[in-house]
PDB file of N, CA and C in Angstrom:
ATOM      1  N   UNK A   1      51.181 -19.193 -14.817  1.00  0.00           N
ATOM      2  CA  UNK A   1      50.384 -19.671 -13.704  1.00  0.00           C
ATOM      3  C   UNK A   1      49.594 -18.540 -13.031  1.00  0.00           C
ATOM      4  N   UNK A   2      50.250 -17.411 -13.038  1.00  0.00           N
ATOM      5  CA  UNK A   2      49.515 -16.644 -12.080  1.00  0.00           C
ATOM      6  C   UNK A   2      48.325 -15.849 -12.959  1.00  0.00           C
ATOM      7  N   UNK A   3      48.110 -15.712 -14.799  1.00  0.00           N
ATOM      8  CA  UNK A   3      47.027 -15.299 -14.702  1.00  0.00           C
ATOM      9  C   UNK A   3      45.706 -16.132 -14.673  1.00  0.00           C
ATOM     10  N   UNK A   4      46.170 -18.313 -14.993  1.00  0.00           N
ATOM     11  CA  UNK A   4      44.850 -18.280 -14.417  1.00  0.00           C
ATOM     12  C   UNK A   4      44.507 -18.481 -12.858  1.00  0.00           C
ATOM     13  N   UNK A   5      45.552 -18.207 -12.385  1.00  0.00           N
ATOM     14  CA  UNK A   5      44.904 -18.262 -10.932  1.00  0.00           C
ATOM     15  C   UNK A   5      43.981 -17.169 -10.447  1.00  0.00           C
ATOM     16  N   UNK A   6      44.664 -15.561 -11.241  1.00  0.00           N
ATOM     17  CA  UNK A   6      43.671 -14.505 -10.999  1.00  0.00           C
ATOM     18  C   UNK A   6      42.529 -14.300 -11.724  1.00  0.00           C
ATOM     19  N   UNK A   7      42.065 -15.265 -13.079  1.00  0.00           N
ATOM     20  CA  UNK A   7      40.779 -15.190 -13.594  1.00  0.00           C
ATOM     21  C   UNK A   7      40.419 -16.573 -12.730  1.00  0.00           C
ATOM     22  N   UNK A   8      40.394 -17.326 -12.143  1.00  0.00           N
ATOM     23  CA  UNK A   8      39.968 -18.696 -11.079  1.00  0.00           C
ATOM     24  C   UNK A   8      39.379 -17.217  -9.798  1.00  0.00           C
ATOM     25  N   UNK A   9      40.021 -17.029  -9.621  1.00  0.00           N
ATOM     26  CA  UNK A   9      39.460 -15.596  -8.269  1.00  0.00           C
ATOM     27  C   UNK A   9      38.496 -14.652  -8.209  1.00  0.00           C
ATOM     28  N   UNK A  10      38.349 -14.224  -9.623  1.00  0.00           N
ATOM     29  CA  UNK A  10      37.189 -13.515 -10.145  1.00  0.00           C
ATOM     30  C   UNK A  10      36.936 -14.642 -10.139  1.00  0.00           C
ATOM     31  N   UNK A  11      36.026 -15.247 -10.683  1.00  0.00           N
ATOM     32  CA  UNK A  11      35.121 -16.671 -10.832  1.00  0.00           C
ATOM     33  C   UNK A  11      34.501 -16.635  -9.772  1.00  0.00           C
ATOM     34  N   UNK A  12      35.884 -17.271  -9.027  1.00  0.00           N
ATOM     35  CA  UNK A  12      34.749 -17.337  -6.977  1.00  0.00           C
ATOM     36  C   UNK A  12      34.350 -16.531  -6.132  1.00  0.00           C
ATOM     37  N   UNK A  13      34.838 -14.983  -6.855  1.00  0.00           N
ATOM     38  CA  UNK A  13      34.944 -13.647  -5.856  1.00  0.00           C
ATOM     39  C   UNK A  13      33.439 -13.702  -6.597  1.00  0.00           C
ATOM     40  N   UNK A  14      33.067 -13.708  -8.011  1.00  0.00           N
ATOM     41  CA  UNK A  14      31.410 -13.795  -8.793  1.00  0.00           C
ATOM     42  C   UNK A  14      30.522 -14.492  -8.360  1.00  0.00           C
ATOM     43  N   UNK A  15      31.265 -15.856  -7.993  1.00  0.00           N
ATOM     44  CA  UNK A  15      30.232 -16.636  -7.955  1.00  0.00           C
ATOM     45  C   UNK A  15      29.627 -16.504  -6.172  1.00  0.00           C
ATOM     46  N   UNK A  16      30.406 -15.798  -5.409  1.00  0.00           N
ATOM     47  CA  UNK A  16      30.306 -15.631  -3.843  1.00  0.00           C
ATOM     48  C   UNK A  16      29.326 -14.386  -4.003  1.00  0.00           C
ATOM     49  N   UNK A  17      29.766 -13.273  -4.515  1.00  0.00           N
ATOM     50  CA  UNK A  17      29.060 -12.034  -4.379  1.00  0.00           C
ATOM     51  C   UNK A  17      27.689 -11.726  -5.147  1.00  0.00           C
ATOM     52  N   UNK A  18      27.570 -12.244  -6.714  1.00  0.00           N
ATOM     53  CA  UNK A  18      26.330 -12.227  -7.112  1.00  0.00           C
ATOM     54  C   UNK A  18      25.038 -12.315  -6.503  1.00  0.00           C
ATOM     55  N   UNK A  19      25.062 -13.706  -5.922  1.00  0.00           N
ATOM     56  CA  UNK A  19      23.853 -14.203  -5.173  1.00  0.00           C
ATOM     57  C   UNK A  19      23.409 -13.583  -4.290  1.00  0.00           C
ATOM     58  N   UNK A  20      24.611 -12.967  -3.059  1.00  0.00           N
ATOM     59  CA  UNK A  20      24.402 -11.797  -2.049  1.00  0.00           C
ATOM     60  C   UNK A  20      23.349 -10.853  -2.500  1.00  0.00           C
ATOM     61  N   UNK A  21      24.168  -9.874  -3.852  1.00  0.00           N
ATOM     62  CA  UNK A  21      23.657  -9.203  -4.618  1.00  0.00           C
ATOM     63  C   UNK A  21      22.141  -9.185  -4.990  1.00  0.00           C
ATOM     64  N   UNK A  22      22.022 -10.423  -5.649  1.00  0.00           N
ATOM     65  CA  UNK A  22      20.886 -10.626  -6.173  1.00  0.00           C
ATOM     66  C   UNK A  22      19.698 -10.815  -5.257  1.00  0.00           C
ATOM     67  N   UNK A  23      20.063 -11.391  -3.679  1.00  0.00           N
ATOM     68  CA  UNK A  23      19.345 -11.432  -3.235  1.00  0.00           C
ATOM     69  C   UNK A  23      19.023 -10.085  -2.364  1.00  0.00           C
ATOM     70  N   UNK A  24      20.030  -9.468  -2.081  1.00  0.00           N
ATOM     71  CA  UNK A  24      19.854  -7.829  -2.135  1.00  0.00           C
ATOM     72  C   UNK A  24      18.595  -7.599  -2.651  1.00  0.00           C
ATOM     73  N   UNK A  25      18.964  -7.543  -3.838  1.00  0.00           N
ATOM     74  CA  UNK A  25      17.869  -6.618  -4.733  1.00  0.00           C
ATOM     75  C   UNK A  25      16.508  -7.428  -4.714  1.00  0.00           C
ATOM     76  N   UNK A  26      16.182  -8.281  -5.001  1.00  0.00           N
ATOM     77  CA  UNK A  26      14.964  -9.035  -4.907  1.00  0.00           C
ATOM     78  C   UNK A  26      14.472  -8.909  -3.756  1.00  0.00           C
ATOM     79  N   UNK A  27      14.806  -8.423  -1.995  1.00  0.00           N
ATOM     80  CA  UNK A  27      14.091  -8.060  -1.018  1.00  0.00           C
ATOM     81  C   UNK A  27      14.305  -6.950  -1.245  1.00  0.00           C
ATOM     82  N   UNK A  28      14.781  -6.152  -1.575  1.00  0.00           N
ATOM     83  CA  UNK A  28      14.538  -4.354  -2.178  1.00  0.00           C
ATOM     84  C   UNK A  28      13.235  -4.299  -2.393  1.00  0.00           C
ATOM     85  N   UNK A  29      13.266  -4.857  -3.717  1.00  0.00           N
ATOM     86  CA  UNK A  29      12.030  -4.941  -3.993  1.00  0.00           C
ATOM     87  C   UNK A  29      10.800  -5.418  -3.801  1.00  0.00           C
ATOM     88  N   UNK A  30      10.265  -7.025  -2.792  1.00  0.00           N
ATOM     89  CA  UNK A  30       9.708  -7.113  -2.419  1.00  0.00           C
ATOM     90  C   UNK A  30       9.281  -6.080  -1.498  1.00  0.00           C
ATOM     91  N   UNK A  31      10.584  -5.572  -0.385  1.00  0.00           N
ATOM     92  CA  UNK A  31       9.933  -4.695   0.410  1.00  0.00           C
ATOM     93  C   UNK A  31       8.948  -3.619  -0.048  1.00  0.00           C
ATOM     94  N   UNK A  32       9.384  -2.710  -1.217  1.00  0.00           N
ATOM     95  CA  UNK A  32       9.227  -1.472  -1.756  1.00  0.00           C
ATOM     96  C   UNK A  32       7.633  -1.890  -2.257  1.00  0.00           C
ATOM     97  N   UNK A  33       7.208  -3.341  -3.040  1.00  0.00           N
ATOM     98  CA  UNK A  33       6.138  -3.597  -3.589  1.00  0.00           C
ATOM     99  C   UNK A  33       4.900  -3.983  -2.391  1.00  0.00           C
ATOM    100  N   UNK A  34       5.769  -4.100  -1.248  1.00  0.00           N
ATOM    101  CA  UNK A  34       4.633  -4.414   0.418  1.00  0.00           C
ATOM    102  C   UNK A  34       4.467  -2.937   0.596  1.00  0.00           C
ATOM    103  N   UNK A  35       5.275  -1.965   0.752  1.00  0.00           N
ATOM    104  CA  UNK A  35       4.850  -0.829   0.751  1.00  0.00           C
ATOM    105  C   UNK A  35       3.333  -0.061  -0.112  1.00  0.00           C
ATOM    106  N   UNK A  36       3.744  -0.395  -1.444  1.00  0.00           N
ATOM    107  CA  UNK A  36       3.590   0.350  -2.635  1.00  0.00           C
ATOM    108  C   UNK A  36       1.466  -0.374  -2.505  1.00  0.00           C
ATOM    109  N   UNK A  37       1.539  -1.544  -2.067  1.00  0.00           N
ATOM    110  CA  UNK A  37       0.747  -2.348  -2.007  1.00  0.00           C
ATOM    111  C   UNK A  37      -0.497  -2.293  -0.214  1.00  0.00           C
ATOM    112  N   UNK A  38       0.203  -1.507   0.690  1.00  0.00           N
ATOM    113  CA  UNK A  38      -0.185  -1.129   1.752  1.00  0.00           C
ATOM    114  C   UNK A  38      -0.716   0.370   1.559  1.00  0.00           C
ATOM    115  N   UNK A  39       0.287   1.020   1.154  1.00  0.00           N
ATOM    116  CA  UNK A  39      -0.607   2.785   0.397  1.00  0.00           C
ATOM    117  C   UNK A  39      -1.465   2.490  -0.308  1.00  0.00           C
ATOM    118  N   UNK A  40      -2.043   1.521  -0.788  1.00  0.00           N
ATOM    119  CA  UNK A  40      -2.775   1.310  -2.348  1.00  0.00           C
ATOM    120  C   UNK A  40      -4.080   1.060  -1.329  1.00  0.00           C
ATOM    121  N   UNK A  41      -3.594   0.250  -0.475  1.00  0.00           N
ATOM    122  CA  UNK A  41      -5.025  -0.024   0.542  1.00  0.00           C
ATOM    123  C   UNK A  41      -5.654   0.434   1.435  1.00  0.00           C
ATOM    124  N   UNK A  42      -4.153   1.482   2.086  1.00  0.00           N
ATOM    125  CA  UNK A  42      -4.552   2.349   3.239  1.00  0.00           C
ATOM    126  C   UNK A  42      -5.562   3.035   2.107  1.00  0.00           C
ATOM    127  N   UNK A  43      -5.464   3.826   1.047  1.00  0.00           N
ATOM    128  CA  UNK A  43      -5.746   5.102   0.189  1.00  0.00           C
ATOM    129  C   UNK A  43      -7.232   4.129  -0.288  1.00  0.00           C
ATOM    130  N   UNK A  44      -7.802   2.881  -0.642  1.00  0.00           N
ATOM    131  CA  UNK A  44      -9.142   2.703  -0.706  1.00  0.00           C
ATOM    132  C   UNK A  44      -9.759   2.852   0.885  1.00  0.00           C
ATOM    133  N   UNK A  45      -9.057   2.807   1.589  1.00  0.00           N
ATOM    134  CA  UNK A  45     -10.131   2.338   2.998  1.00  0.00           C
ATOM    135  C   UNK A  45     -10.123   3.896   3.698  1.00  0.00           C
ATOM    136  N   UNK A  46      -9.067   4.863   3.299  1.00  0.00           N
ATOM    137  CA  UNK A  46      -9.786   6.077   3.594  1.00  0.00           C
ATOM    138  C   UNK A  46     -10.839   6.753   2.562  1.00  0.00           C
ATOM    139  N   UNK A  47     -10.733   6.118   1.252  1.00  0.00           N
ATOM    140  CA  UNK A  47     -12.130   6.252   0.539  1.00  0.00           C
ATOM    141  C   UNK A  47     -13.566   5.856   0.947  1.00  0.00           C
ATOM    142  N   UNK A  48     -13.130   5.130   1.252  1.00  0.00           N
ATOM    143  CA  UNK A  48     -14.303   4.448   1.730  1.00  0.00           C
ATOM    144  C   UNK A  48     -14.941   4.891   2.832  1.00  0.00           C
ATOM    145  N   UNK A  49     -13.998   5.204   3.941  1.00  0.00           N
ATOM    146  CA  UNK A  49     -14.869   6.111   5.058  1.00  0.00           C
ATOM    147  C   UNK A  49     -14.984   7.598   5.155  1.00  0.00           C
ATOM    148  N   UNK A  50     -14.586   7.806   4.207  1.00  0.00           N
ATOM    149  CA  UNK A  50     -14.687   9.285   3.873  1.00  0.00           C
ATOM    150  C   UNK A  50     -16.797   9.139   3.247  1.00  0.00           C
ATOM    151  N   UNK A  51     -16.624   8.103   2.216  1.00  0.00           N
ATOM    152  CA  UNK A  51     -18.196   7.854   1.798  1.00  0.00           C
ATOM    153  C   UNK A  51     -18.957   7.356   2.407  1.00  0.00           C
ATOM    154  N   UNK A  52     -18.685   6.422   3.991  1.00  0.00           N
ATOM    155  CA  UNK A  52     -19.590   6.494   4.771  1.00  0.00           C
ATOM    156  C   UNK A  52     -19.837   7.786   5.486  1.00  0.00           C
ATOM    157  N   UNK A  53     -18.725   8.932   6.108  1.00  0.00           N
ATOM    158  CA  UNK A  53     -19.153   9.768   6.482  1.00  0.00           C
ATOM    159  C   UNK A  53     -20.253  10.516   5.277  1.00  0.00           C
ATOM    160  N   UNK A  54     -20.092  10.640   4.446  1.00  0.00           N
ATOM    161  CA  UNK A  54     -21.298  11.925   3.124  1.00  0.00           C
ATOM    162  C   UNK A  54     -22.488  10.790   3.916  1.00  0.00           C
ATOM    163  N   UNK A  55     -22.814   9.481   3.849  1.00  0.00           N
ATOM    164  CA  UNK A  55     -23.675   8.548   4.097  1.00  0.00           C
ATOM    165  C   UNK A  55     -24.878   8.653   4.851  1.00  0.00           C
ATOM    166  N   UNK A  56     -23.964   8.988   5.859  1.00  0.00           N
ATOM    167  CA  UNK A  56     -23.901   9.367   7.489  1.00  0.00           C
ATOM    168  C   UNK A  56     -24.724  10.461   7.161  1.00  0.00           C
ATOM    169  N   UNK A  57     -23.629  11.602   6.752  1.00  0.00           N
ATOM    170  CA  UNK A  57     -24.432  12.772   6.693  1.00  0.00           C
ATOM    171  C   UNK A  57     -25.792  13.206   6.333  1.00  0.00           C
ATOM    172  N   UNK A  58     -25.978  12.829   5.165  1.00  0.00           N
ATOM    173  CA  UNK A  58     -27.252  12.631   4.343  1.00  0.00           C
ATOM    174  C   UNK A  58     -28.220  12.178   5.020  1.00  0.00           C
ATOM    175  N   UNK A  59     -28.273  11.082   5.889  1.00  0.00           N
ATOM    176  CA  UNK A  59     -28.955  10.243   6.873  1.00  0.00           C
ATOM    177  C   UNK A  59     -29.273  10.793   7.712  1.00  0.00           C
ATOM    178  N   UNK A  60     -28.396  12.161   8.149  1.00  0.00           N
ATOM    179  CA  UNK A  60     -29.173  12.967   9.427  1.00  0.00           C
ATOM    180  C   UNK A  60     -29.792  13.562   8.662  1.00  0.00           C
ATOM    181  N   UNK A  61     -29.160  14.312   7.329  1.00  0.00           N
ATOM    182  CA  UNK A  61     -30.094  15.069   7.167  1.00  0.00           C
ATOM    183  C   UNK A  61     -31.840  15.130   6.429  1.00  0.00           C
ATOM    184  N   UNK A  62     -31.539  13.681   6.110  1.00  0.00           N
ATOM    185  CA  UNK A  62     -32.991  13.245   5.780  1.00  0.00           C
ATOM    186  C   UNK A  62     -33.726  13.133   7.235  1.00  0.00           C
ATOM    187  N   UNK A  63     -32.885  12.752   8.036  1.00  0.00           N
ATOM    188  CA  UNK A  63     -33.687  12.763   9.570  1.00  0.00           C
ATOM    189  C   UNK A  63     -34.324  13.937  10.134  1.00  0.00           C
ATOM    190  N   UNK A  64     -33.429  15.308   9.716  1.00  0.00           N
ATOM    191  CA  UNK A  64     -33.982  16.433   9.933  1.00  0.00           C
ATOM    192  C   UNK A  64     -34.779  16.820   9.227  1.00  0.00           C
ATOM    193  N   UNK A  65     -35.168  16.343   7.984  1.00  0.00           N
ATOM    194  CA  UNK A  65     -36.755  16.853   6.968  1.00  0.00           C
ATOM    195  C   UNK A  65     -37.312  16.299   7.636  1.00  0.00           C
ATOM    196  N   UNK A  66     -37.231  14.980   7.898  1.00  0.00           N
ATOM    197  CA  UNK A  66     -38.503  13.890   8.287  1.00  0.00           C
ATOM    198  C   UNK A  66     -38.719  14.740   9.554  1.00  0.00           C
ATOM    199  N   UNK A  67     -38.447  15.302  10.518  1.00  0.00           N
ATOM    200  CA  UNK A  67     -38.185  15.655  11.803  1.00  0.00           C
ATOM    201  C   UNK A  67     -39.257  16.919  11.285  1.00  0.00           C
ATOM    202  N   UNK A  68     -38.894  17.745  10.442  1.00  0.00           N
ATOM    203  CA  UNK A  68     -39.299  18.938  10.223  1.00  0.00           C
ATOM    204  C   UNK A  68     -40.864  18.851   9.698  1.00  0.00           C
ATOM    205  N   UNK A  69     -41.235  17.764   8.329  1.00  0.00           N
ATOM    206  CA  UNK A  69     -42.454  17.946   8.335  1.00  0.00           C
ATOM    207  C   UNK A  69     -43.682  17.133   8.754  1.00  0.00           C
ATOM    208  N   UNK A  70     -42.709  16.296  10.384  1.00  0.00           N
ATOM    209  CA  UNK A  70     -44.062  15.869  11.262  1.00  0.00           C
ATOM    210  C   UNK A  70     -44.295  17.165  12.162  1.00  0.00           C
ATOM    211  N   UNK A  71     -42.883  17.919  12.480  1.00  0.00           N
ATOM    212  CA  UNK A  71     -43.531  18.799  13.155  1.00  0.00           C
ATOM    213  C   UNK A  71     -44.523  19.882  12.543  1.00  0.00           C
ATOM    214  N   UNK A  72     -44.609  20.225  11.383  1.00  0.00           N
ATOM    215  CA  UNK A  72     -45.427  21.044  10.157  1.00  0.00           C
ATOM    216  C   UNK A  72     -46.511  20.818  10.004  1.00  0.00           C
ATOM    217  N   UNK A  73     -46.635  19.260  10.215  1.00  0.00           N
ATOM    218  CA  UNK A  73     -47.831  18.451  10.236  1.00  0.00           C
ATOM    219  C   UNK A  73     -48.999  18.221  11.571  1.00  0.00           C
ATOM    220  N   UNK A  74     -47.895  18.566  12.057  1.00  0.00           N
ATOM    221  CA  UNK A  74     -48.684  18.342  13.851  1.00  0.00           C
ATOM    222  C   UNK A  74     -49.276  20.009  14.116  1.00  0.00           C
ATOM    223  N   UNK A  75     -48.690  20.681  13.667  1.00  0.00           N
ATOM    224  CA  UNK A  75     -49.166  22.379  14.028  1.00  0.00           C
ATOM    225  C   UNK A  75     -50.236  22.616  13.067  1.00  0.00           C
TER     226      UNK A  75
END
């Protein structure tokens, strides 16, 4: 009697703890993939304004030719 009562115990001690388990790990990992998935976006959108600043830049500095040969033009 008593060893199947102690394989009946494993059974329900498995069938109680797995799922815990499993669901453990499956928000592990969701979390880790919200992460993995937030760096991925932070890291385009500082691309991106990193290339509006060059944008930017360029834009003055075409402003400063244009600037330069009305004044060239006016003297």
């Amino acid at each position: 009697m008593k060893k199947k009562r102690l394989k009946g115990s494993y059974t329900v001690e498995a069938a109680i703890y797995i799922p815990i388990i499993l669901f453990m790990l499956f928000q592990t990992l969701e979390i880790a993939i919200d992460f993995w998935q937030e760096s991925k976006q932070r890291e385009v959108c500082e691309a991106l304004q990193e290339l509006d600043i060059v944008k930017e830049f360029y834009g003055y500095q075409m402003l400063d030719e244009v600037r330069k040969e009305m004044e060239d033009d006016a003297s």
